[in-house]
ModelCIF file with pLDDT and N, C-alpha, C, O atoms, coordinates in Angstrom:
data_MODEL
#
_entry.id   MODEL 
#
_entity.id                         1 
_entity.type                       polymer 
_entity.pdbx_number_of_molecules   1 
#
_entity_poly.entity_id                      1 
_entity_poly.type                           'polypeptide(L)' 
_entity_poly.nstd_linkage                   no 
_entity_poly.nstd_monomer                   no 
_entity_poly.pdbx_seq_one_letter_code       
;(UNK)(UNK)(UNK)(UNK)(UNK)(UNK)(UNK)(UNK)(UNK)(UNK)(UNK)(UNK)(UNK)(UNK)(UNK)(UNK)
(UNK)(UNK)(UNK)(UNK)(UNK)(UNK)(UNK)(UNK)(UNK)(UNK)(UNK)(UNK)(UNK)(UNK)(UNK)(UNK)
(UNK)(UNK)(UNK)(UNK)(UNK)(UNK)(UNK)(UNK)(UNK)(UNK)(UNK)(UNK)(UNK)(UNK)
;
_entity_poly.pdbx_seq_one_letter_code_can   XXXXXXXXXXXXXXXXXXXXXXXXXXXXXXXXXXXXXXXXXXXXXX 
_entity_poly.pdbx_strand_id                 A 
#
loop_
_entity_poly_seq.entity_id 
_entity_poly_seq.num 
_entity_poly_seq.mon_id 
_entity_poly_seq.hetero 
1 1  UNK n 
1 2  UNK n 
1 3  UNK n 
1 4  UNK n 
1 5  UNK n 
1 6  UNK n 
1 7  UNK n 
1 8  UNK n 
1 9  UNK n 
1 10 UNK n 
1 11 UNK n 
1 12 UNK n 
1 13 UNK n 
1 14 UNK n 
1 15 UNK n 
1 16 UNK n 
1 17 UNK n 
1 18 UNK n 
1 19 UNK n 
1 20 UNK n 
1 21 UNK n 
1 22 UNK n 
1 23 UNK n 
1 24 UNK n 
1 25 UNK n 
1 26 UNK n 
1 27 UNK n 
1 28 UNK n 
1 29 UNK n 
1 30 UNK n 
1 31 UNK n 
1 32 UNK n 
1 33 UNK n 
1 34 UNK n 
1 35 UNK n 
1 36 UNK n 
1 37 UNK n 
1 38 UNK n 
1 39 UNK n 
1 40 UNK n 
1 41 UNK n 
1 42 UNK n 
1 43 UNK n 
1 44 UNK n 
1 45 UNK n 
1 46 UNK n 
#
_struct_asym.id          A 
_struct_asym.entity_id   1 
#
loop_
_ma_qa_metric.id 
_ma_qa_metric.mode 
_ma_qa_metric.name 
_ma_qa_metric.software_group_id 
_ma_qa_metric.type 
1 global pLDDT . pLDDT 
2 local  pLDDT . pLDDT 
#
_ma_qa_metric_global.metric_id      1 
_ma_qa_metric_global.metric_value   96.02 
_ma_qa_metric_global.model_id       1 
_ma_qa_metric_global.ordinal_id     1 
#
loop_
_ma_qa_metric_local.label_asym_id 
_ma_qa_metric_local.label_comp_id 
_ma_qa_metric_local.label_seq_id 
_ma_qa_metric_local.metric_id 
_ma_qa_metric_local.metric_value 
_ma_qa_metric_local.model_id 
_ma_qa_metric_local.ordinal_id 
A UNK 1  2 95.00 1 1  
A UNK 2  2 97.00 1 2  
A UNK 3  2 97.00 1 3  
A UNK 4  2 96.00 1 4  
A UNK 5  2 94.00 1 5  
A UNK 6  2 97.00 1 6  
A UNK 7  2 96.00 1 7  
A UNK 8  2 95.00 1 8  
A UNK 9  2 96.00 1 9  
A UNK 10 2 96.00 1 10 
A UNK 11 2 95.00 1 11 
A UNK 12 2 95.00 1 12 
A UNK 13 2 96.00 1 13 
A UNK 14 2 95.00 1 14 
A UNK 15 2 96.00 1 15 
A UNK 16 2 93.00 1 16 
A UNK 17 2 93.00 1 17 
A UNK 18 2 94.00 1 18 
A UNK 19 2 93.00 1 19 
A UNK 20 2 94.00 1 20 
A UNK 21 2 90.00 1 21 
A UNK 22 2 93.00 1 22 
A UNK 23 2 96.00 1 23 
A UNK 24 2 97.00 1 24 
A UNK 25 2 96.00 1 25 
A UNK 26 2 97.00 1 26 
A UNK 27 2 97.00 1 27 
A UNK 28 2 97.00 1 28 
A UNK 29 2 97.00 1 29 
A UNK 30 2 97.00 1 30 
A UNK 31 2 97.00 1 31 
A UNK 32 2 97.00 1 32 
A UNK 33 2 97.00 1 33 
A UNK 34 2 98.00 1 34 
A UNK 35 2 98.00 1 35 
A UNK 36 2 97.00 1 36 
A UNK 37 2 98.00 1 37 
A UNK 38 2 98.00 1 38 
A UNK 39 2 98.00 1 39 
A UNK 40 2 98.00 1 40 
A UNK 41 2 98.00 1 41 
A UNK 42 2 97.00 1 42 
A UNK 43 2 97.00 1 43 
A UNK 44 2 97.00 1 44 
A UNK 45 2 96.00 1 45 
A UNK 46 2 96.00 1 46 
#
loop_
_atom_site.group_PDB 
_atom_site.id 
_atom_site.type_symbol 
_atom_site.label_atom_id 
_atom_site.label_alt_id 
_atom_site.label_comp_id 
_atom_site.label_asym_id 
_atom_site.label_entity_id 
_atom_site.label_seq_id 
_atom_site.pdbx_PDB_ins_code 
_atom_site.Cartn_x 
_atom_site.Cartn_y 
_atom_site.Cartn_z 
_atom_site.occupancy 
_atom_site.B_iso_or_equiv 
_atom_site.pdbx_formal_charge 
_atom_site.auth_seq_id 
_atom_site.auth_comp_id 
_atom_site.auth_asym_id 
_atom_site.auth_atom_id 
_atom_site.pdbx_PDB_model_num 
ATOM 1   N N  . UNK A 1 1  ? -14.404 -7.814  15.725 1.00 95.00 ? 1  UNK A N  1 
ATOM 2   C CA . UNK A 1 1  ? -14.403 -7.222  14.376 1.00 95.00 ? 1  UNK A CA 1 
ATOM 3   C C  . UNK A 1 1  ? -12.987 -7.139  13.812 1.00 95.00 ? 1  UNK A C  1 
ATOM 4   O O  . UNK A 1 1  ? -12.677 -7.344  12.639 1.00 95.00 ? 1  UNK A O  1 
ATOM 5   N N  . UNK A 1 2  ? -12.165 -6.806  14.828 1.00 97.00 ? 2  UNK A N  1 
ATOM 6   C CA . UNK A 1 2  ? -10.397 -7.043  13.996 1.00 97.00 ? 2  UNK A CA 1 
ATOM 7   C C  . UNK A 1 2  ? -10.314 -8.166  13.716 1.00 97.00 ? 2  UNK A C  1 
ATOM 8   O O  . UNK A 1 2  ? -10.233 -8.451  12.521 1.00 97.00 ? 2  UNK A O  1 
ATOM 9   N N  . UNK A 1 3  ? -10.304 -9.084  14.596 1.00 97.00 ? 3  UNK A N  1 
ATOM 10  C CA . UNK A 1 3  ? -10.174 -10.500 14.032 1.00 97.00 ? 3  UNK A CA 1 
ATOM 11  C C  . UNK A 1 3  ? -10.659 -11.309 12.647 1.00 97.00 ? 3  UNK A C  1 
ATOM 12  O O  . UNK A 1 3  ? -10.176 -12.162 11.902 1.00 97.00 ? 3  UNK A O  1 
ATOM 13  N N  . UNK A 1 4  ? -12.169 -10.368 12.764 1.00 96.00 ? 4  UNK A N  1 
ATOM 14  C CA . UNK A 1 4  ? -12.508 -10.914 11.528 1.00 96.00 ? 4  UNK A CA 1 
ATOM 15  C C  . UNK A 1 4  ? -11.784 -10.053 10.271 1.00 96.00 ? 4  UNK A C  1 
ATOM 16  O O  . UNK A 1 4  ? -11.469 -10.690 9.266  1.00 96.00 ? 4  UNK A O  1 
ATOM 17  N N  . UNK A 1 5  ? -11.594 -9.002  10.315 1.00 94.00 ? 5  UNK A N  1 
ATOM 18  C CA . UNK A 1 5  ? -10.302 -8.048  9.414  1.00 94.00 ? 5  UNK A CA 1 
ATOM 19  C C  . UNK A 1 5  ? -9.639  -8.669  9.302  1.00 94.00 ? 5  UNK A C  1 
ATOM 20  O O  . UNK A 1 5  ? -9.186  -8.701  8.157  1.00 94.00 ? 5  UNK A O  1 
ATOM 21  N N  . UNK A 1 6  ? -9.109  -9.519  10.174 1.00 97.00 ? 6  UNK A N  1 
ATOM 22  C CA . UNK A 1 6  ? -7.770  -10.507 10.022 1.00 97.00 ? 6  UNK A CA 1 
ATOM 23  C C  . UNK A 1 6  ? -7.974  -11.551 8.943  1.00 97.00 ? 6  UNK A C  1 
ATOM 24  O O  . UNK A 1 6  ? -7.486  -11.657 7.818  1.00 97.00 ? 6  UNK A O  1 
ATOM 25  N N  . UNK A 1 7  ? -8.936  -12.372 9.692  1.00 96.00 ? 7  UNK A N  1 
ATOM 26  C CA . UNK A 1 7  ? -9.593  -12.949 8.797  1.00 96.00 ? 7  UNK A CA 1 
ATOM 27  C C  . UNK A 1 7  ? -9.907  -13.038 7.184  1.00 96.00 ? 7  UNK A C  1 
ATOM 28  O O  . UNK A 1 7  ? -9.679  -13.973 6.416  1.00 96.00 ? 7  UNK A O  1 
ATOM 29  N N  . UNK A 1 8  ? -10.384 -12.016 6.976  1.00 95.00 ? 8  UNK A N  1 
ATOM 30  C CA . UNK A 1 8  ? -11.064 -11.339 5.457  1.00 95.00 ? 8  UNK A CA 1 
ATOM 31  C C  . UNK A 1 8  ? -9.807  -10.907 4.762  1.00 95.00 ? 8  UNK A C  1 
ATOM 32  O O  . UNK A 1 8  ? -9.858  -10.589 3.574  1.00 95.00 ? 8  UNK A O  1 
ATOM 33  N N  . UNK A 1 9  ? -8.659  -10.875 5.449  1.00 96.00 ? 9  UNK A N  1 
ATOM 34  C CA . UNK A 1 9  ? -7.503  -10.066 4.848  1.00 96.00 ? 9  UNK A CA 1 
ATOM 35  C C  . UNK A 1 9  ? -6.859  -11.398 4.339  1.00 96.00 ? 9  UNK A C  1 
ATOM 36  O O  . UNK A 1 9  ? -6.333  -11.509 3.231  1.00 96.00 ? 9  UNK A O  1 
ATOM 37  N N  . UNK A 1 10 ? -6.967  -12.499 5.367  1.00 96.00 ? 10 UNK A N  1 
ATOM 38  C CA . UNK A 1 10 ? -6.358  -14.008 5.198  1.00 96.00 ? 10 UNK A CA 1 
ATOM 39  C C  . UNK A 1 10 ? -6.866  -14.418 3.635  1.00 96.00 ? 10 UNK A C  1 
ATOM 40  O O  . UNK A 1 10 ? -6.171  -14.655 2.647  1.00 96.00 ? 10 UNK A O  1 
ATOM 41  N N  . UNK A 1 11 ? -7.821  -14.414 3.731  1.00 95.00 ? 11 UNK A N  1 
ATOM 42  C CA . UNK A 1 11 ? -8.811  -14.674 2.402  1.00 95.00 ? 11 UNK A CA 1 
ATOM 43  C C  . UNK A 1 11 ? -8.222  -13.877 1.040  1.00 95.00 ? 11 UNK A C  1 
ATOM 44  O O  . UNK A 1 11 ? -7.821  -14.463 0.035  1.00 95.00 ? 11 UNK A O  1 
ATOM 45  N N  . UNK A 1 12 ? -8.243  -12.963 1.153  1.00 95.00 ? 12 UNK A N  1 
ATOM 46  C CA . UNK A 1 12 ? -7.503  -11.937 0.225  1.00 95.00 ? 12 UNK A CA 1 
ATOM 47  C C  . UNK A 1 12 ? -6.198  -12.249 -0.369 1.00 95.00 ? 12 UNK A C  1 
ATOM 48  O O  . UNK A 1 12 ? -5.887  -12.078 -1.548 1.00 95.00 ? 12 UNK A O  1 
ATOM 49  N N  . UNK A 1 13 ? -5.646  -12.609 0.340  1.00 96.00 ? 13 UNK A N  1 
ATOM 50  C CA . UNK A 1 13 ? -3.947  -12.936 0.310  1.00 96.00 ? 13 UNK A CA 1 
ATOM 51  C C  . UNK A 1 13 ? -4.248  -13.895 -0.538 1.00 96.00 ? 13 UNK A C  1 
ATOM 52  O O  . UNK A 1 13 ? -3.348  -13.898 -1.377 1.00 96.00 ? 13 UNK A O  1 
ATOM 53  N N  . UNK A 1 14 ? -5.300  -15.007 -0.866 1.00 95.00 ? 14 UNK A N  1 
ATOM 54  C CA . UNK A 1 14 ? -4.979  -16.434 -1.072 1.00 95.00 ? 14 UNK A CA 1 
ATOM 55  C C  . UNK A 1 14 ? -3.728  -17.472 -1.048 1.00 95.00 ? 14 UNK A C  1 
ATOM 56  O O  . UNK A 1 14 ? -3.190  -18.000 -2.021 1.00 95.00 ? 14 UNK A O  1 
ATOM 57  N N  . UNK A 1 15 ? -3.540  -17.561 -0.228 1.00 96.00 ? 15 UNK A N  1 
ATOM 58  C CA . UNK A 1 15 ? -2.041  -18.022 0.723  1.00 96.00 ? 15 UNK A CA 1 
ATOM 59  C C  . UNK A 1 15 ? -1.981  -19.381 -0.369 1.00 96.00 ? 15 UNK A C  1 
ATOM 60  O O  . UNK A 1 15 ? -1.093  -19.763 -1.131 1.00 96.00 ? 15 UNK A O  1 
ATOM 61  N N  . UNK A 1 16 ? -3.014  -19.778 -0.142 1.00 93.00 ? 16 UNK A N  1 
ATOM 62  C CA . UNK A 1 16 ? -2.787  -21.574 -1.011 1.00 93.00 ? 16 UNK A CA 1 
ATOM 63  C C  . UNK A 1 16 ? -2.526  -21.396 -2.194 1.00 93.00 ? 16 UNK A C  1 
ATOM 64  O O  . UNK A 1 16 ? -1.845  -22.264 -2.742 1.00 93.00 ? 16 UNK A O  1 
ATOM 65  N N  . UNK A 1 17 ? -2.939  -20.311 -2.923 1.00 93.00 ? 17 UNK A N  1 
ATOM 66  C CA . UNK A 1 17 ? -2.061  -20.221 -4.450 1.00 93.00 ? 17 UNK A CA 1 
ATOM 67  C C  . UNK A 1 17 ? -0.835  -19.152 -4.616 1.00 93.00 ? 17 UNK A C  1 
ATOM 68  O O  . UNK A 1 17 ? -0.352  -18.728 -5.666 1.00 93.00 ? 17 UNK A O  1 
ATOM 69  N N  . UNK A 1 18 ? -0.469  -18.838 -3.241 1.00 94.00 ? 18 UNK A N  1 
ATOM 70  C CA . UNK A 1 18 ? 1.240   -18.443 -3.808 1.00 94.00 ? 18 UNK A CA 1 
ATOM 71  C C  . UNK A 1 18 ? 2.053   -19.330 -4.496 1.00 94.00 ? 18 UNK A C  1 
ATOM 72  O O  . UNK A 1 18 ? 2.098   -20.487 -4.078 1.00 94.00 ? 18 UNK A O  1 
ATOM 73  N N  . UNK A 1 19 ? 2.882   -18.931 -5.734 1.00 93.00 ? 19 UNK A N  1 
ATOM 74  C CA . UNK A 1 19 ? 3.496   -19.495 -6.002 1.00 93.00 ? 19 UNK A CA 1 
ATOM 75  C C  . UNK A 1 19 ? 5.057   -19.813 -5.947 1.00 93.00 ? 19 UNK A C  1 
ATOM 76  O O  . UNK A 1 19 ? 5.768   -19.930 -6.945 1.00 93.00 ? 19 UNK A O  1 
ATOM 77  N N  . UNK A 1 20 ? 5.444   -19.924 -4.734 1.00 94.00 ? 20 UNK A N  1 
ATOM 78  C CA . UNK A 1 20 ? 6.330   -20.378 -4.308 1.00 94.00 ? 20 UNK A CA 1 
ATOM 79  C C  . UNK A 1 20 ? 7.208   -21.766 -4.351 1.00 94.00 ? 20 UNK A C  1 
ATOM 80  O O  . UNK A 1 20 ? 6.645   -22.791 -3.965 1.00 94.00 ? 20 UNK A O  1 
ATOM 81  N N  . UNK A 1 21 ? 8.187   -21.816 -4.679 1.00 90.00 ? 21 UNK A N  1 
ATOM 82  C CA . UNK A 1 21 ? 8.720   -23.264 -4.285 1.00 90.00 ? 21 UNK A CA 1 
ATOM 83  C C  . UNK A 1 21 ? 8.765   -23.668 -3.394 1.00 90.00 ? 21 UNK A C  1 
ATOM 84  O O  . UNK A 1 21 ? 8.731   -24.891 -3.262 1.00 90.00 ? 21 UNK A O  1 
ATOM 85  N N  . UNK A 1 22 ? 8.854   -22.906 -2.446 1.00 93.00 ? 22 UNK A N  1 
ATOM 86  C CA . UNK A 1 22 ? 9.410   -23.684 -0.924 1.00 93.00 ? 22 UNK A CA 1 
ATOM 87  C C  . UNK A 1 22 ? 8.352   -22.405 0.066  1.00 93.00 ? 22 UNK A C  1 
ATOM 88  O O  . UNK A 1 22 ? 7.915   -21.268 -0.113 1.00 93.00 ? 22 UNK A O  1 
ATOM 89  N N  . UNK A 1 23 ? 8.322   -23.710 1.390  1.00 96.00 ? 23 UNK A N  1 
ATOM 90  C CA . UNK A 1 23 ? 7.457   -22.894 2.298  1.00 96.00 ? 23 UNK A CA 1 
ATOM 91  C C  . UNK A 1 23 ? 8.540   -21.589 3.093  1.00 96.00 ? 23 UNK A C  1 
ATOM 92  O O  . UNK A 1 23 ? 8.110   -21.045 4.110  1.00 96.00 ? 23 UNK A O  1 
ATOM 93  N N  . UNK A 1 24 ? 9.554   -21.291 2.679  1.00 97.00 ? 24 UNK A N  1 
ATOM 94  C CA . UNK A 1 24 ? 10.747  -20.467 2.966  1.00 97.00 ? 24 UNK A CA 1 
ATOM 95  C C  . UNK A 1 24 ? 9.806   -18.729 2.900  1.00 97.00 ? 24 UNK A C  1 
ATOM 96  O O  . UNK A 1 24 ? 9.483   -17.888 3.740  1.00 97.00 ? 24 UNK A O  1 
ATOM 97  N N  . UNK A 1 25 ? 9.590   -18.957 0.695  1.00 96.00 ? 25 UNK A N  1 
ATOM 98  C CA . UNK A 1 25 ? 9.306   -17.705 0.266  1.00 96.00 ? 25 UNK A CA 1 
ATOM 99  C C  . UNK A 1 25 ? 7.394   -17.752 0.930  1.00 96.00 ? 25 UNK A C  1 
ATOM 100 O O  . UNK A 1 25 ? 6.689   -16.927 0.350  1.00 96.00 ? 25 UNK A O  1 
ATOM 101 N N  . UNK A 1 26 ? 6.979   -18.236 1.540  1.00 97.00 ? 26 UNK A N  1 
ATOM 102 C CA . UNK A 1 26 ? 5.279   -17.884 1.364  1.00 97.00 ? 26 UNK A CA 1 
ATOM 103 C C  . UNK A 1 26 ? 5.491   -17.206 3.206  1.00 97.00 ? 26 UNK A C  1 
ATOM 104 O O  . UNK A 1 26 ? 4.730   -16.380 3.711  1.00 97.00 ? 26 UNK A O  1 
ATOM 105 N N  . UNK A 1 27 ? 6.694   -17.829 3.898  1.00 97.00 ? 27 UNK A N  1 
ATOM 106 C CA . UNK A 1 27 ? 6.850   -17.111 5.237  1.00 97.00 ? 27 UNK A CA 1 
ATOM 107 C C  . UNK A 1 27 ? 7.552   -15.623 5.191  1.00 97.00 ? 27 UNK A C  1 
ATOM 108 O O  . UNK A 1 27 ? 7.341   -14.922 6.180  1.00 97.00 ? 27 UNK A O  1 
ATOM 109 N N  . UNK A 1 28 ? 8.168   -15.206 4.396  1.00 97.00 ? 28 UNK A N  1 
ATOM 110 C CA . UNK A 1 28 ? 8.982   -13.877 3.862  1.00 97.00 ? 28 UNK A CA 1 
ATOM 111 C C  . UNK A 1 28 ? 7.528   -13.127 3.412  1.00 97.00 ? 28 UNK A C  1 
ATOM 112 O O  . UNK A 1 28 ? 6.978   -12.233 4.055  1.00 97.00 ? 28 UNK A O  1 
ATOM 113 N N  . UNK A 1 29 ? 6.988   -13.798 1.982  1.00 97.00 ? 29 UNK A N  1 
ATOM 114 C CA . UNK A 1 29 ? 5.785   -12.851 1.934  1.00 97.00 ? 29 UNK A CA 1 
ATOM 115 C C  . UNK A 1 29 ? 4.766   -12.621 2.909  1.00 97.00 ? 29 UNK A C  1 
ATOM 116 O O  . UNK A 1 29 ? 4.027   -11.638 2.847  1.00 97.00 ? 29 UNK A O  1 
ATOM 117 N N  . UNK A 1 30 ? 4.694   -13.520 3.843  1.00 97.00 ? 30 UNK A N  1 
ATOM 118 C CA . UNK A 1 30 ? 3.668   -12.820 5.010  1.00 97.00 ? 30 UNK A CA 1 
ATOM 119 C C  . UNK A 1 30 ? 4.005   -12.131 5.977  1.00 97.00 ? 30 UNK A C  1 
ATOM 120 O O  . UNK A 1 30 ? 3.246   -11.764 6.873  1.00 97.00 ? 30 UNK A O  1 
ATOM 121 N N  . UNK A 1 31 ? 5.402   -11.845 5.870  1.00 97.00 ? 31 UNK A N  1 
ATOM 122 C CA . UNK A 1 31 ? 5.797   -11.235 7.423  1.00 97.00 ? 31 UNK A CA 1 
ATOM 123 C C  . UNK A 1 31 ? 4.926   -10.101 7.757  1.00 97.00 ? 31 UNK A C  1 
ATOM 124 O O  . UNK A 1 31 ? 4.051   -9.955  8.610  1.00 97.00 ? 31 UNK A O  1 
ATOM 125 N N  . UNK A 1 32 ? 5.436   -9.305  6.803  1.00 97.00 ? 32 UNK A N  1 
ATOM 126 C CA . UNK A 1 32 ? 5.034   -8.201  7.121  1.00 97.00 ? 32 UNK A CA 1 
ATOM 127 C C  . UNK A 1 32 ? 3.309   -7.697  7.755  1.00 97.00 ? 32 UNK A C  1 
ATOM 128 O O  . UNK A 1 32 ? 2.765   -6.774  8.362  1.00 97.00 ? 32 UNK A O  1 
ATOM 129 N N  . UNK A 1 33 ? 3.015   -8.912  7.170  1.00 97.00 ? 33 UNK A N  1 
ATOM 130 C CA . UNK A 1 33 ? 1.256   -8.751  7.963  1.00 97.00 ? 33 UNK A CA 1 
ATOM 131 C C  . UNK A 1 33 ? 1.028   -9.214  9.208  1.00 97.00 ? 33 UNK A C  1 
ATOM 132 O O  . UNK A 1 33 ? 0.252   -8.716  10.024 1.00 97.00 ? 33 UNK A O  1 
ATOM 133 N N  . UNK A 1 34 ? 1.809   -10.311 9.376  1.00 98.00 ? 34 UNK A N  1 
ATOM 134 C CA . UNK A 1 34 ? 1.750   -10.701 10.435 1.00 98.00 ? 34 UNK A CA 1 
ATOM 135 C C  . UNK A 1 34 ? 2.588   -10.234 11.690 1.00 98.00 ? 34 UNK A C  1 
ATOM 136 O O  . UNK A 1 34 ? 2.116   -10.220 12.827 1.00 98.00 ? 34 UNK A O  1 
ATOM 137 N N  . UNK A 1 35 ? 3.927   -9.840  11.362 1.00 98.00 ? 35 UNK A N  1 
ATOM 138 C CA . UNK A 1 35 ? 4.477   -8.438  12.461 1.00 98.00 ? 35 UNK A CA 1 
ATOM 139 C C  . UNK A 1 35 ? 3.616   -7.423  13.292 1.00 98.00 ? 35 UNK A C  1 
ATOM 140 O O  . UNK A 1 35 ? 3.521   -7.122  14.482 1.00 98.00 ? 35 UNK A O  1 
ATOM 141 N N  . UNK A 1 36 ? 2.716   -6.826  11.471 1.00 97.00 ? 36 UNK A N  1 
ATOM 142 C CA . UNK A 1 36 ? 1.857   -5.627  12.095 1.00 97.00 ? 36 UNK A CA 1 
ATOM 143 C C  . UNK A 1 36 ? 0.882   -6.387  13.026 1.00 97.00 ? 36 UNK A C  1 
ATOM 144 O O  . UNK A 1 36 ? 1.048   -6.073  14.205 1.00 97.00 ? 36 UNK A O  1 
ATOM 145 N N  . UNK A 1 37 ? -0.172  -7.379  12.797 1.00 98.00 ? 37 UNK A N  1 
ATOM 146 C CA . UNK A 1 37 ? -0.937  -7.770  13.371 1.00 98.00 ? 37 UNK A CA 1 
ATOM 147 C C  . UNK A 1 37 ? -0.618  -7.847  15.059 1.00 98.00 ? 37 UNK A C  1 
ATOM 148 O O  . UNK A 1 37 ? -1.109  -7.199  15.983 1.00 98.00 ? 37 UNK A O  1 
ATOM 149 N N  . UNK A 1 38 ? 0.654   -9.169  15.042 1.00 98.00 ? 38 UNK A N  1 
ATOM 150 C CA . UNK A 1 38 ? 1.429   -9.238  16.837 1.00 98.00 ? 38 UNK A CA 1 
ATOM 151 C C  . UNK A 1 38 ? 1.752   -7.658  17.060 1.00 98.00 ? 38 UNK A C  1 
ATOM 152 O O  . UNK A 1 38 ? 1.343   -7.246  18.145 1.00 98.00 ? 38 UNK A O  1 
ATOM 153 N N  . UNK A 1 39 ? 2.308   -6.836  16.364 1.00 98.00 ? 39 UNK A N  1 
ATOM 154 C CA . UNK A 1 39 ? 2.608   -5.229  16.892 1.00 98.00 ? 39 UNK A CA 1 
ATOM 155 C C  . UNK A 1 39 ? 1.546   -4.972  17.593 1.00 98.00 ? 39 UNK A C  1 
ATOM 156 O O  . UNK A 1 39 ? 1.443   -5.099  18.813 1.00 98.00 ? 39 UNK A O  1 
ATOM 157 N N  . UNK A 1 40 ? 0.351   -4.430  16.493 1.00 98.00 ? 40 UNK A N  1 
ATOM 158 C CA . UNK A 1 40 ? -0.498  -3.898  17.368 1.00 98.00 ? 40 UNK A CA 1 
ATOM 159 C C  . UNK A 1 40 ? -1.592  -4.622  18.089 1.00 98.00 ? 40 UNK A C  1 
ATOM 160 O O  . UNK A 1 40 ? -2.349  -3.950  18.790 1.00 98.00 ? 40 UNK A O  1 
ATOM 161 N N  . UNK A 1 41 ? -1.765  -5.936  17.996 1.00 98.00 ? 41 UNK A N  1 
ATOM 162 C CA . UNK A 1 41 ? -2.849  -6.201  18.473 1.00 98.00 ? 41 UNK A CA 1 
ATOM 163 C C  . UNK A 1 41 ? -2.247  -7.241  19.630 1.00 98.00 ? 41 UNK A C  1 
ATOM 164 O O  . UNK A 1 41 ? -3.049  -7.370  20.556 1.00 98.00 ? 41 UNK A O  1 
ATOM 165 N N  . UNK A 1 42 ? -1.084  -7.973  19.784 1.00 97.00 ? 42 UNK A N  1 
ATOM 166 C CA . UNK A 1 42 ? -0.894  -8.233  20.759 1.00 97.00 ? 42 UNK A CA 1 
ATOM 167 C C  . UNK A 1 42 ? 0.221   -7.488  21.569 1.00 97.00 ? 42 UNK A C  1 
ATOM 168 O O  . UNK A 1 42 ? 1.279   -8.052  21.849 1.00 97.00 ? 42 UNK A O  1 
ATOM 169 N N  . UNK A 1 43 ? -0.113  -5.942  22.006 1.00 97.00 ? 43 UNK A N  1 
ATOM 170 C CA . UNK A 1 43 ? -0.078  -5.408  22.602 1.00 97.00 ? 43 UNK A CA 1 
ATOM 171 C C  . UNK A 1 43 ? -0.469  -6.267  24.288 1.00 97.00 ? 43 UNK A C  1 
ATOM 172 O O  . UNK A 1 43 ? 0.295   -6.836  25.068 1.00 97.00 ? 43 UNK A O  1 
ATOM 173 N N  . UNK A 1 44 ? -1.979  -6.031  24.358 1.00 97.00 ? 44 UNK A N  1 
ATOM 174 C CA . UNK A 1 44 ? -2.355  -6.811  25.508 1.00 97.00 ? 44 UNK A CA 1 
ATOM 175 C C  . UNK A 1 44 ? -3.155  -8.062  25.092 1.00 97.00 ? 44 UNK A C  1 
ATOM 176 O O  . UNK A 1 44 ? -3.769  -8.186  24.032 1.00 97.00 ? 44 UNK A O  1 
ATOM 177 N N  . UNK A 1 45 ? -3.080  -8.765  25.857 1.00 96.00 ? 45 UNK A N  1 
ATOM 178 C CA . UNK A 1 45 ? -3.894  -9.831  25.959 1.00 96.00 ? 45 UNK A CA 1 
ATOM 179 C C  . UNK A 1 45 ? -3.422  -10.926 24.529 1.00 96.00 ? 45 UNK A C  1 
ATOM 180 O O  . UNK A 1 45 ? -4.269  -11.581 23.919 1.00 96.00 ? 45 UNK A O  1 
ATOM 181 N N  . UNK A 1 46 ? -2.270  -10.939 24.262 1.00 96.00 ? 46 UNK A N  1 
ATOM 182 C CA . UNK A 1 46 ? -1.929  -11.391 22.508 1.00 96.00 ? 46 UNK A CA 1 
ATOM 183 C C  . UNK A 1 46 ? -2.711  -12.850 22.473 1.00 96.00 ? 46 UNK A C  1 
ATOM 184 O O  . UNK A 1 46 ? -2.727  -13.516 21.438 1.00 96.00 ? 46 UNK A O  1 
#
């Protein structure tokens, strides 16, 4: 069920229409989700 949170959250973001120039700014705007995600969920078993 997190995974799919992950998932559904992926969707949300719509990553393919950031509008970015460069794949630089679309890795800056995701950090932060993706930090939290490795934080807490690969805790164990990442």
């Amino acid at each position: 069920s997190s995974k799919k949170q992950i998932a559904d959250k992926l969707e949300t973001l719509e990553i393919d229409r950031l509008n970015f120039k460069s794949i630089v700014g679309v890795a800056t705007h995701l950090e932060p989700y993706i930090r939290g995600w490795i934080n807490y969920y690969g805790r164990y078993r990442p």
